[in-house]
Protein backbone atom coordinates (compact mmCIF):
# COMPACT_ATOMS: atom_id res chain seq x y z
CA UNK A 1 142.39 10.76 -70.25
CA UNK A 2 141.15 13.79 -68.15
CA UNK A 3 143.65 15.24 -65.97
CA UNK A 4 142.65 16.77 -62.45
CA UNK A 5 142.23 20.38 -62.20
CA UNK A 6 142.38 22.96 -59.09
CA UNK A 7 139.40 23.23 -57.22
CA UNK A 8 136.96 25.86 -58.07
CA UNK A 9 136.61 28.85 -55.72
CA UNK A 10 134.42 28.82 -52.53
CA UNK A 11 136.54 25.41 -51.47
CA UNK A 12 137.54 25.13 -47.83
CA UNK A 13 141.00 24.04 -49.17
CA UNK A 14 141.24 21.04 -46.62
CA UNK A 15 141.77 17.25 -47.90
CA UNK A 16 139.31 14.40 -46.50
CA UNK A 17 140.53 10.76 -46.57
CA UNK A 18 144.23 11.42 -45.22
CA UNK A 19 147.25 10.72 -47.02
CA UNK A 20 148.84 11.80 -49.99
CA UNK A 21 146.30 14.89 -50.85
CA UNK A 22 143.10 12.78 -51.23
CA UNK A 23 142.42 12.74 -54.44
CA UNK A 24 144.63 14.28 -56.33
CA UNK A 25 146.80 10.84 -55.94
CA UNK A 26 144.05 8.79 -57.32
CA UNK A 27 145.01 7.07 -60.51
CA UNK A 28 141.79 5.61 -62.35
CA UNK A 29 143.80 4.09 -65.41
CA UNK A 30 145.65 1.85 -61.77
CA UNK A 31 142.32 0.64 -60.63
CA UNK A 32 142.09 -2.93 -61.08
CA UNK A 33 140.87 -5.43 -58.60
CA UNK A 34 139.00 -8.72 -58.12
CA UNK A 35 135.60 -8.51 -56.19
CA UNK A 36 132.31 -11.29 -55.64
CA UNK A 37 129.30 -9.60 -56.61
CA UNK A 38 126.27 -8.79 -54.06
CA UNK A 39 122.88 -9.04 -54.10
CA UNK A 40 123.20 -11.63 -57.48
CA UNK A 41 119.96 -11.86 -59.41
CA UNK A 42 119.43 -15.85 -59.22
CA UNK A 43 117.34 -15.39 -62.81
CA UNK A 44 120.03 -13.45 -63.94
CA UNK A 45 123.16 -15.43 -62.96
CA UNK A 46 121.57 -18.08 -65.09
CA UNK A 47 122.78 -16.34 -67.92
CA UNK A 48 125.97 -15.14 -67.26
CA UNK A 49 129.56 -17.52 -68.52
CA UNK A 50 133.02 -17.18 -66.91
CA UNK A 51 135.02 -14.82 -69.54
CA UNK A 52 132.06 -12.78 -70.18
CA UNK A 53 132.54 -8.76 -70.38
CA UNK A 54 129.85 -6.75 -68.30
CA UNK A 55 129.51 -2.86 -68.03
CA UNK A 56 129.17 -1.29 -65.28
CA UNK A 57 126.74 1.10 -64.48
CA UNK A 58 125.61 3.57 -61.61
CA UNK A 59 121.88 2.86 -60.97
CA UNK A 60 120.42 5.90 -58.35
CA UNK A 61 117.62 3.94 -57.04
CA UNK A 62 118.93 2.55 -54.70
CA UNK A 63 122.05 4.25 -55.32
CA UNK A 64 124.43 1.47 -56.56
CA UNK A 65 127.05 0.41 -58.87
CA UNK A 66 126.33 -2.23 -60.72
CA UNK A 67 127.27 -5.03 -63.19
CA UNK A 68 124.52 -5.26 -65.77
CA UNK A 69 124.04 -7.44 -69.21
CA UNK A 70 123.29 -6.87 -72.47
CA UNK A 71 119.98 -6.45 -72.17
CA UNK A 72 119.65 -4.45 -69.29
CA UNK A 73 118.95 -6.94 -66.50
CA UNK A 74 121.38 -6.43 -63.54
CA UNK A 75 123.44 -9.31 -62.27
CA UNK A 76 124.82 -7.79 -58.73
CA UNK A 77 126.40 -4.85 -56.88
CA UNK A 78 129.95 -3.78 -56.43
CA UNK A 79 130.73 -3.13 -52.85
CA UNK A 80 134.53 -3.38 -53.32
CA UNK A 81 136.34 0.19 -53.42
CA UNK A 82 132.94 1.87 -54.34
CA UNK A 83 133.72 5.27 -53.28
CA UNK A 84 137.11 5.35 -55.76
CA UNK A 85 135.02 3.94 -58.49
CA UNK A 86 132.20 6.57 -58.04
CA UNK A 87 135.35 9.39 -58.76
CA UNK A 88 136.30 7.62 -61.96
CA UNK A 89 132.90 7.56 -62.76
CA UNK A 90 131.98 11.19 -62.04
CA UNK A 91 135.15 11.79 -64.62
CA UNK A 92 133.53 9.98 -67.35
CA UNK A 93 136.00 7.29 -66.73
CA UNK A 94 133.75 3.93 -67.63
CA UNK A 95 134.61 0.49 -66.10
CA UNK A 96 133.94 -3.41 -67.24
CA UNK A 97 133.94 -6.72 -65.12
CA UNK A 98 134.97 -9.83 -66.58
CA UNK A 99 132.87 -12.94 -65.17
CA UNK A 100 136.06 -14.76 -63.80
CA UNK A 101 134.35 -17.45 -61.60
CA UNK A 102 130.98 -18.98 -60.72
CA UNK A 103 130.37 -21.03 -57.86
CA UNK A 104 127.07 -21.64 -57.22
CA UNK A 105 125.44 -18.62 -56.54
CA UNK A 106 128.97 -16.69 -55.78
CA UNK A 107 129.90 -14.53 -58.96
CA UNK A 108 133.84 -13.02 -58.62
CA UNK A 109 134.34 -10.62 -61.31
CA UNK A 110 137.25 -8.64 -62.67
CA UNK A 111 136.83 -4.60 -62.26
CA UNK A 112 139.14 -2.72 -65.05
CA UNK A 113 138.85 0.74 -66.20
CA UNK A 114 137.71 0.53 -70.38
């Protein structure tokens, strides 16, 4: 797994987000959290099962992570802890969400690093 580095030079050297440094206390291996999708695809959902693995993927128009199939077709967004996942992400950490529950057109997933 990547470690953190020091910032390059030209940095102001101040934190943003409070506590604990930012982000040099954020642990991407830790993240792991339940969330219910947005913005579900009805067509999609349709073809989703509970226990069934997902990518996730950032999409930049609009500017979203989200949990796509096989095939391509995206099921819903991730609005849970977004801005820690986008971090991971930008450290070539990849993430999966396992279908947990579906209740009518409410989708809760399961967000783990890979």
């Amino acid at each position: 797994m990547r470690r953190y580095s020091e910032p390059m030079s030209g940095g102001s050297g101040s934190s943003s987000g409070g506590g604990f440094g930012g982000d040099s206390g954020l642990d991407c291996a830790a993240i792991n959290f339940d969330a219910f999708l947005s913005s579900v695809d009805p067509t999609v959902a349709g073809d989703v099962e509970v226990g069934e693995v997902l990518p996730i993927e950032l999409h930049s128009d609009p500017r979203a992570l989200v949990v796509v199939l096989p095939d391509g077709r995206v099921l819903g967004a991730i609005t849970r802890k977004v801005r820690e996942l986008l971090r991971c992400i930008q450290q070539q950490v990849q993430f999966r969400a396992t279908v947990k529950n579906i209740t009518g057109g409410d989708i809760e997933v399961h967000i783990e690093p890979v």
